[in-house]
C-alpha atoms as a PDB file:
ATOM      1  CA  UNK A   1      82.689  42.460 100.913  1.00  0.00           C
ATOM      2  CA  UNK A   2      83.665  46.194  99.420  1.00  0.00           C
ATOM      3  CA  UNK A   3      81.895  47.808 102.253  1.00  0.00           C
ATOM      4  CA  UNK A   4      83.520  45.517 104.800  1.00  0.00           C
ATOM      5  CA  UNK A   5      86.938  46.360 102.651  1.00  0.00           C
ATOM      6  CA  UNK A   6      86.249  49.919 102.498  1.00  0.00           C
ATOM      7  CA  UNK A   7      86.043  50.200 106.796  1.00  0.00           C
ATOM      8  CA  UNK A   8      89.381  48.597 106.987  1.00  0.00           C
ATOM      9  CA  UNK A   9      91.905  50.068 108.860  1.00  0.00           C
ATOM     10  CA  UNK A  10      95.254  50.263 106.418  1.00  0.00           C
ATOM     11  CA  UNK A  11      97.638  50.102 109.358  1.00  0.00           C
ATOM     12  CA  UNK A  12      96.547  46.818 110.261  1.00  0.00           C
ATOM     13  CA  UNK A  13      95.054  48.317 113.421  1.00  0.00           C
ATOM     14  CA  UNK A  14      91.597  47.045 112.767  1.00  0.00           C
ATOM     15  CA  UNK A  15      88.513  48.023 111.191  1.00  0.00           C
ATOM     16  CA  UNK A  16      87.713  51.557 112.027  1.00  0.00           C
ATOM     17  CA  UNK A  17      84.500  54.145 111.068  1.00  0.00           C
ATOM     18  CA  UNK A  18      85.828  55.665 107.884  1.00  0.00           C
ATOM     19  CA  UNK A  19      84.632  59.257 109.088  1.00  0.00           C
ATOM     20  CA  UNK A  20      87.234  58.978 111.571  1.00  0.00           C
ATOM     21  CA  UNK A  21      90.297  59.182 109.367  1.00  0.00           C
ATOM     22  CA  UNK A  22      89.144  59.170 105.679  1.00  0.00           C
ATOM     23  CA  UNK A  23      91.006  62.502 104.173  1.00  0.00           C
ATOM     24  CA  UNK A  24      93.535  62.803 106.793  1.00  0.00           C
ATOM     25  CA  UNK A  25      97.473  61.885 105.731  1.00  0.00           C
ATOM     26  CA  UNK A  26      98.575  59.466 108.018  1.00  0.00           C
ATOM     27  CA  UNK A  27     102.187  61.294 108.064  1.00  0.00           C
ATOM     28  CA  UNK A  28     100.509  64.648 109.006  1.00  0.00           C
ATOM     29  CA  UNK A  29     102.960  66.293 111.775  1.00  0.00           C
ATOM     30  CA  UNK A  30     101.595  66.828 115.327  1.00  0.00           C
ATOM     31  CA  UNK A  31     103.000  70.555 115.982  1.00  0.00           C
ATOM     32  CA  UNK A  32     100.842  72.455 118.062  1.00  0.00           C
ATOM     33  CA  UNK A  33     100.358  76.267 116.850  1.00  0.00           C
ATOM     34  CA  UNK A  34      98.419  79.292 118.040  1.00  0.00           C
ATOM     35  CA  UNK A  35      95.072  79.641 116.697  1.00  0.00           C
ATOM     36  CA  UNK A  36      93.986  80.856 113.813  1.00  0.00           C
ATOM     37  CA  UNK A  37      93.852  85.023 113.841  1.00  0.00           C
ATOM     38  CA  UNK A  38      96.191  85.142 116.976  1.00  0.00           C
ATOM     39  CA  UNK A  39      99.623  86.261 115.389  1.00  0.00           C
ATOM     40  CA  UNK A  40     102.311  87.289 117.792  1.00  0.00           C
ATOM     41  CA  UNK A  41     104.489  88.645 114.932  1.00  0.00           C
ATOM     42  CA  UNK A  42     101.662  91.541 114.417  1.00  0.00           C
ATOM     43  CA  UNK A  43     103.899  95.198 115.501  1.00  0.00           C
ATOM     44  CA  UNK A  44     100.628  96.534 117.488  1.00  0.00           C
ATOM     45  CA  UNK A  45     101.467  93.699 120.006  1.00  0.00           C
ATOM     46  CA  UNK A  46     104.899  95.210 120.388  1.00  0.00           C
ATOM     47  CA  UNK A  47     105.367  98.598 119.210  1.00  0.00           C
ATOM     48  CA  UNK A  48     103.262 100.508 121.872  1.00  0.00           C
ATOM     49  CA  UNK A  49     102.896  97.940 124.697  1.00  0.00           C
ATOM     50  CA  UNK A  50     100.227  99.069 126.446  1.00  0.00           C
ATOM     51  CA  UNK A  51      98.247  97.924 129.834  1.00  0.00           C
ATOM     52  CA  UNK A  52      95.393  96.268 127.382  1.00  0.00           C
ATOM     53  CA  UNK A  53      97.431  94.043 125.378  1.00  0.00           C
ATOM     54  CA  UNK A  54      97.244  91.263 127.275  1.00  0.00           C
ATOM     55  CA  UNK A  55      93.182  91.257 127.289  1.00  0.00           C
ATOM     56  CA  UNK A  56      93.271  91.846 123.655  1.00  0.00           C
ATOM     57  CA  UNK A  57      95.138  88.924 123.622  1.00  0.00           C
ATOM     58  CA  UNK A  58      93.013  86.831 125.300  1.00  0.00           C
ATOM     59  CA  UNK A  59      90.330  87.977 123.467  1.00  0.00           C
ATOM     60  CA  UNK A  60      91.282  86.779 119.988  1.00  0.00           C
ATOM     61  CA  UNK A  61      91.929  83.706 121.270  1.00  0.00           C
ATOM     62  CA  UNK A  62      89.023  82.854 122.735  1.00  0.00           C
ATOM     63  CA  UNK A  63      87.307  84.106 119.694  1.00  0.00           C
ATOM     64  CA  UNK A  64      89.642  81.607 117.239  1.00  0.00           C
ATOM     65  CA  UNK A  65      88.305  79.142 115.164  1.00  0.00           C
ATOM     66  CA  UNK A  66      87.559  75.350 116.717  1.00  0.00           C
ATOM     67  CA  UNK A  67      88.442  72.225 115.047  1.00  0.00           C
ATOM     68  CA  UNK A  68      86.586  68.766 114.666  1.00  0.00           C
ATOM     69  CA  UNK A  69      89.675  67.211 117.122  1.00  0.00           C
ATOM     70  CA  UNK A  70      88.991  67.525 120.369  1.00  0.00           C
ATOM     71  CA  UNK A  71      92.159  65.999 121.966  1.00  0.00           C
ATOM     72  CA  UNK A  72      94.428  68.044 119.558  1.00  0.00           C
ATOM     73  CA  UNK A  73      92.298  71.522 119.866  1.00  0.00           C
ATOM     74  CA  UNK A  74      93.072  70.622 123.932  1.00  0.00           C
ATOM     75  CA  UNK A  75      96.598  70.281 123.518  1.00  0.00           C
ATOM     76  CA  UNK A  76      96.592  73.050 120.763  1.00  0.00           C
ATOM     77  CA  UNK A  77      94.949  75.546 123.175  1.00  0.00           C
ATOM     78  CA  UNK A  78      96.975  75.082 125.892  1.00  0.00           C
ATOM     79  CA  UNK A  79     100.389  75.862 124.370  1.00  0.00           C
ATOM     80  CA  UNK A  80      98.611  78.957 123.103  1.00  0.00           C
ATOM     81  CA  UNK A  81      97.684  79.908 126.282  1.00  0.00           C
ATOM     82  CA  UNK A  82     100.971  79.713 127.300  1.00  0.00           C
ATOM     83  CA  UNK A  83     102.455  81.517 124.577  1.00  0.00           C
ATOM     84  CA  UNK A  84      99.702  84.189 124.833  1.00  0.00           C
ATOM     85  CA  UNK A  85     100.651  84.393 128.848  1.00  0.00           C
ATOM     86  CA  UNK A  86     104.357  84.686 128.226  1.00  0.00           C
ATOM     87  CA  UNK A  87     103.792  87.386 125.463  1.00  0.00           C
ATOM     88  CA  UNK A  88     101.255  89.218 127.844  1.00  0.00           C
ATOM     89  CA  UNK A  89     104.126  89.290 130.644  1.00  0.00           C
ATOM     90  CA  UNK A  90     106.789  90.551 127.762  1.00  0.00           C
ATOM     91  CA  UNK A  91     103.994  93.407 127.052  1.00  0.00           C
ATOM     92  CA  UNK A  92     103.608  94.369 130.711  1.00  0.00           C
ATOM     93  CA  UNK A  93     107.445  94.496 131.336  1.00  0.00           C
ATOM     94  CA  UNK A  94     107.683  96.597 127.925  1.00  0.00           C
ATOM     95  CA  UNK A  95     105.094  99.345 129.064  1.00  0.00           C
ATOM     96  CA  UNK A  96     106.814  98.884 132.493  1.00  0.00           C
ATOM     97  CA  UNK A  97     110.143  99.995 130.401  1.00  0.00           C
ATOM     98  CA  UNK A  98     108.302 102.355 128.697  1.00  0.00           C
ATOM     99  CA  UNK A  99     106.887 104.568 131.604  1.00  0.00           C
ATOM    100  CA  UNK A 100     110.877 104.453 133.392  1.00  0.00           C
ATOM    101  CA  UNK A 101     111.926 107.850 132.940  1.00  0.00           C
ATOM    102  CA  UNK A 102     115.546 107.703 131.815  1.00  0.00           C
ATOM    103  CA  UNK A 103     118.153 108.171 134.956  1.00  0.00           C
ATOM    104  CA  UNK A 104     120.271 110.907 135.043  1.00  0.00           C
ATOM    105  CA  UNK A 105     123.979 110.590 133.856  1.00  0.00           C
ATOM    106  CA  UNK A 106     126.856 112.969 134.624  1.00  0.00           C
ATOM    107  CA  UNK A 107     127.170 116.437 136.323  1.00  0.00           C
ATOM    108  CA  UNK A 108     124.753 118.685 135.865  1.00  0.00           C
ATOM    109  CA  UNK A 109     125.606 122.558 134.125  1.00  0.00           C
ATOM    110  CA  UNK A 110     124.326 125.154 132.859  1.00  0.00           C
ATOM    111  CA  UNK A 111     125.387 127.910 130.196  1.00  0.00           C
ATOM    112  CA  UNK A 112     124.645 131.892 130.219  1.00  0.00           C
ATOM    113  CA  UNK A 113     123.451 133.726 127.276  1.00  0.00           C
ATOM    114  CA  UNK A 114     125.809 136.595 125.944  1.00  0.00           C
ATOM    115  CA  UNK A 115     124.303 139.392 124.047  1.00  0.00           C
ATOM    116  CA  UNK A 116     124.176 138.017 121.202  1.00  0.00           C
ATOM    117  CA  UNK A 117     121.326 135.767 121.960  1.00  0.00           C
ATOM    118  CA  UNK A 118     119.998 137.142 125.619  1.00  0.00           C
ATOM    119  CA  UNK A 119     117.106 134.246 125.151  1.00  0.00           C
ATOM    120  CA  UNK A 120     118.908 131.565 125.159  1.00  0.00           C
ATOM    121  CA  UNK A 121     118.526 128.638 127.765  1.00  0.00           C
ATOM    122  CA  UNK A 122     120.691 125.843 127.846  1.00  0.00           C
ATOM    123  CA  UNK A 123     121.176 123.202 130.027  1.00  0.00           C
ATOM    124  CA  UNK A 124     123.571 119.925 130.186  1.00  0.00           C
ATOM    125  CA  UNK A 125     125.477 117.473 131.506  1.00  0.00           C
ATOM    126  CA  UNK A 126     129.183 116.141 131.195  1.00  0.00           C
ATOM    127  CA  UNK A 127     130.065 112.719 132.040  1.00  0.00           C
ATOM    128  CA  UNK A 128     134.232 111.804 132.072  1.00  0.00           C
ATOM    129  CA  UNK A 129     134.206 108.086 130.469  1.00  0.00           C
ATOM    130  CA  UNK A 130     136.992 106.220 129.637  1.00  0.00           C
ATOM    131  CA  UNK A 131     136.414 106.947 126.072  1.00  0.00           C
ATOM    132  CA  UNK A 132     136.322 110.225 126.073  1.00  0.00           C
ATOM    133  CA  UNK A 133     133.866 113.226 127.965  1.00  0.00           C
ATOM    134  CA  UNK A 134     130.775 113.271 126.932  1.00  0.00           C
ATOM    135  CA  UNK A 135     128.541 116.133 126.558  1.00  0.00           C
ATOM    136  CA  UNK A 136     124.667 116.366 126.686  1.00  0.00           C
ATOM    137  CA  UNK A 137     123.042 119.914 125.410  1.00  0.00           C
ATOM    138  CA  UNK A 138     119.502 120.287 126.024  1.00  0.00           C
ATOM    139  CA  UNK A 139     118.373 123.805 124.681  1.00  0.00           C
ATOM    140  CA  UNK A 140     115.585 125.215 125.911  1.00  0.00           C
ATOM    141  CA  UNK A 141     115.725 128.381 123.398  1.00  0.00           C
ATOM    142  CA  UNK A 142     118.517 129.342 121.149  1.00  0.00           C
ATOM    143  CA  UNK A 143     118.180 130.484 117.098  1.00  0.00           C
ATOM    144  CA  UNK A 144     118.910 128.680 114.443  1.00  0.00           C
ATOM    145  CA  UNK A 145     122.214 129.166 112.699  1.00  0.00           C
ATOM    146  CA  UNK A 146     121.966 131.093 109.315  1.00  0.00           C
ATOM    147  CA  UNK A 147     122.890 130.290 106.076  1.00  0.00           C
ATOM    148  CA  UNK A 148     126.543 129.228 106.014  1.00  0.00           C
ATOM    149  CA  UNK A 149     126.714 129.753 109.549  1.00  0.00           C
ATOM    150  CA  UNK A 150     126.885 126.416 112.157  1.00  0.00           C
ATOM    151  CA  UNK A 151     127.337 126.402 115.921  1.00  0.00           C
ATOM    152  CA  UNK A 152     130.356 124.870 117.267  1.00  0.00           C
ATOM    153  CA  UNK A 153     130.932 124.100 121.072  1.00  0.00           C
ATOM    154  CA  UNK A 154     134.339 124.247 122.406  1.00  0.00           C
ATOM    155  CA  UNK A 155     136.113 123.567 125.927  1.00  0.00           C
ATOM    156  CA  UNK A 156     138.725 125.501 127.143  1.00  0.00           C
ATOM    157  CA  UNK A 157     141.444 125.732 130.079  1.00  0.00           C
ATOM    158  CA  UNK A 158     141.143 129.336 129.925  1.00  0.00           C
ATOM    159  CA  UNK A 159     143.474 129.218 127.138  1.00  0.00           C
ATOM    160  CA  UNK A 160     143.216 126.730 124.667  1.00  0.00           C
ATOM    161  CA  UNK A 161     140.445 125.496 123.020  1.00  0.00           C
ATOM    162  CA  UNK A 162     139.411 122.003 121.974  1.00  0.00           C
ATOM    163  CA  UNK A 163     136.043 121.760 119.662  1.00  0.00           C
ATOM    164  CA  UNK A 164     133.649 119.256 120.734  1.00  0.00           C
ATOM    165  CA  UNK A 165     131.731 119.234 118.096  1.00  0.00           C
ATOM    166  CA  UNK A 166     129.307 121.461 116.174  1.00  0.00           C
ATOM    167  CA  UNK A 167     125.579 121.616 115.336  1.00  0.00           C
ATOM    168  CA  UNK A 168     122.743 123.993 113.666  1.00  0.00           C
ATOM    169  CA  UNK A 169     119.283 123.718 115.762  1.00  0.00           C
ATOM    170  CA  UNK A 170     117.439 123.980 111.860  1.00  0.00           C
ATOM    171  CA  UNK A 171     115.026 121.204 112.750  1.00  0.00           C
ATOM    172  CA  UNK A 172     112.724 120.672 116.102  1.00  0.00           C
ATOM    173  CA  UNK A 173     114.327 120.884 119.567  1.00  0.00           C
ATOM    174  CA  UNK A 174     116.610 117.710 120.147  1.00  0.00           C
ATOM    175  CA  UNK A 175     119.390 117.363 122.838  1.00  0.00           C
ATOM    176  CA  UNK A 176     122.669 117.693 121.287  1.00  0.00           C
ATOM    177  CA  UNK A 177     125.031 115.096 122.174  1.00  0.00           C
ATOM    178  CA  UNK A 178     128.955 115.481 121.717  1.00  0.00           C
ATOM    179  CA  UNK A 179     132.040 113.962 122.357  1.00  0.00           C
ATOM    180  CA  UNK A 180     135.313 115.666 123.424  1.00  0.00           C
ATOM    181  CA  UNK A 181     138.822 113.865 123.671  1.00  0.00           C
ATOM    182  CA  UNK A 182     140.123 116.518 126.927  1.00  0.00           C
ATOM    183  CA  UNK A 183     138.996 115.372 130.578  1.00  0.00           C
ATOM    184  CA  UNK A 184     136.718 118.380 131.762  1.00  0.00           C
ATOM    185  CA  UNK A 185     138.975 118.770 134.939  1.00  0.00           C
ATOM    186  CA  UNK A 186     141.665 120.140 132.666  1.00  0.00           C
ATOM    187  CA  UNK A 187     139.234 121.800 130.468  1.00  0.00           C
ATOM    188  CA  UNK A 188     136.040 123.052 132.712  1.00  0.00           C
ATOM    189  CA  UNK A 189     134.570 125.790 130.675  1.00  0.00           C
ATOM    190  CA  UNK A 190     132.050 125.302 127.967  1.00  0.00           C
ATOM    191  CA  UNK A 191     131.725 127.806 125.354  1.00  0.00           C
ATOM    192  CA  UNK A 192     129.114 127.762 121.898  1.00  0.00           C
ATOM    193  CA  UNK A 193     130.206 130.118 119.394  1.00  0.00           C
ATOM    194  CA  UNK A 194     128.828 131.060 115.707  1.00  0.00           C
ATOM    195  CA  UNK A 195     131.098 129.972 113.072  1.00  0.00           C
ATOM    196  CA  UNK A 196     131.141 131.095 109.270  1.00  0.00           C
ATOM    197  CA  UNK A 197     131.410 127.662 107.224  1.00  0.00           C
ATOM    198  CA  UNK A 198     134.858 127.228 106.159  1.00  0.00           C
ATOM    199  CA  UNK A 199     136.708 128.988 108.630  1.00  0.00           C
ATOM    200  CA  UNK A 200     138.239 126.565 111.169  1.00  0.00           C
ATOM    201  CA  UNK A 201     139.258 129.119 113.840  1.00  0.00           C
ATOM    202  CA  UNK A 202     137.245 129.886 116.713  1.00  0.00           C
ATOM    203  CA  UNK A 203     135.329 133.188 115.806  1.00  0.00           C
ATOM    204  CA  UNK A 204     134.782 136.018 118.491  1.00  0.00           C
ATOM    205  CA  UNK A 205     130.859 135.522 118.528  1.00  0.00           C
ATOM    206  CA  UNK A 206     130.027 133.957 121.422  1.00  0.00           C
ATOM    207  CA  UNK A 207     126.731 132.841 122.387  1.00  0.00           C
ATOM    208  CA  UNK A 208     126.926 130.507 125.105  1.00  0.00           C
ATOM    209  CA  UNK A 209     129.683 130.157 128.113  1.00  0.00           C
ATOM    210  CA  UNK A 210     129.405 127.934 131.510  1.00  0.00           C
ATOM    211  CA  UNK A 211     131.630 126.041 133.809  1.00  0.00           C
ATOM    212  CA  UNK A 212     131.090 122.181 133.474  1.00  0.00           C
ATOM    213  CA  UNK A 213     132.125 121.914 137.225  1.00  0.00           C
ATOM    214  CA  UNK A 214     130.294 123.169 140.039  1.00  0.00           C
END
């Protein structure tokens, strides 16, 4: 009588093979979830997409772990696949996004070296926004500023002079962006000058001067 007991299902269902649910809480939730060793959340899936993620992908999931469930591993598998396909899309759009080259913004300019500095090659690019003109340096060769010295970039009317902001080329090359509050219609030349920290007048040592308008 125990081992007819002990083969008796609990939910009234019947008598069932003990194997098949002895162990197992009967409240246990039904949520499929990836396999094991397939984590999404890992950054080499995202921070350098690349043209092989998706078959590295596929890879570790075929390679996961199988369970003693058949049905559920089923049903488990295929939302993985699906989440593996969507994430393998995501990486191909990413390296797609990657491999864009940036478009071009603006008018295009370029400034002439004075004596000062007869190396130096600059180019930019000046876009009027609604906000304000913004200004794009990329510098090709110019020298650093010295000690106490910065370089400060100004646009003028042929007059007056508005600074639009300053900078010191210390570290590696980087384009310098800056912000003016004159429209460059009213103010279309572009001039970089050396200035001695503290002193908040434009000095006389040019290095740089270009129209921002063809």
């Amino acid at each position: 009588m125990a081992g007819d007991m002990s083969r008796h299902d609990p939910t009234g269902g019947g008598s069932v093979d003990p194997e098949d649910w002895a162990g197992e809480p009967t409240n246990e939730p039904d949520l499929p979830r990836l396999p094991a060793g397939v984590d999404l959340a890992r950054p080499v899936w995202w921070d350098a997409p690349s043209p092989g993620g998706e078959a590295e992908l596929m890879r570790a999931l075929a390679g996961s772990r199988t369970s003693r469930r058949p049905r559920r591993v089923l049903r488990t598998v295929a939302v993985a696949a699906a989440a593996v396909a969507a994430a393998a899309a995501l990486l191909a759009i990413g390296y797609r996004w990657g491999d864009r080259p940036v478009p071009s913004r603006g008018t295009e300019f370029a400034l002439a070296a004075t004596e000062l500095q007869p190396a130096a090659a600059v180019t930019g690019r000046v876009d009027d926004t609604a906000i304000g003109t913004w200004i794009r340096l990329d510098i090709a060769a110019l020298e650093p500023a010295g000690p106490g010295e910065y370089y400060e970039v100004w646009m003028s009317d042929g007059e007056a002079l508005v600074s639009a902001g300053t900078f010191h080329m210390r570290g590696d090359p980087a384009p310098v962006v800056l912000w003016s509050g004159v429209p460059p219609d009213d103010y279309s030349e572009l001039l970089v000058t050396v200035q001695p920290e503290g002193v908040a007048e434009p000095s006389d040592r040019v290095v740089l001067r270009g129209a921002l308008r063809p």
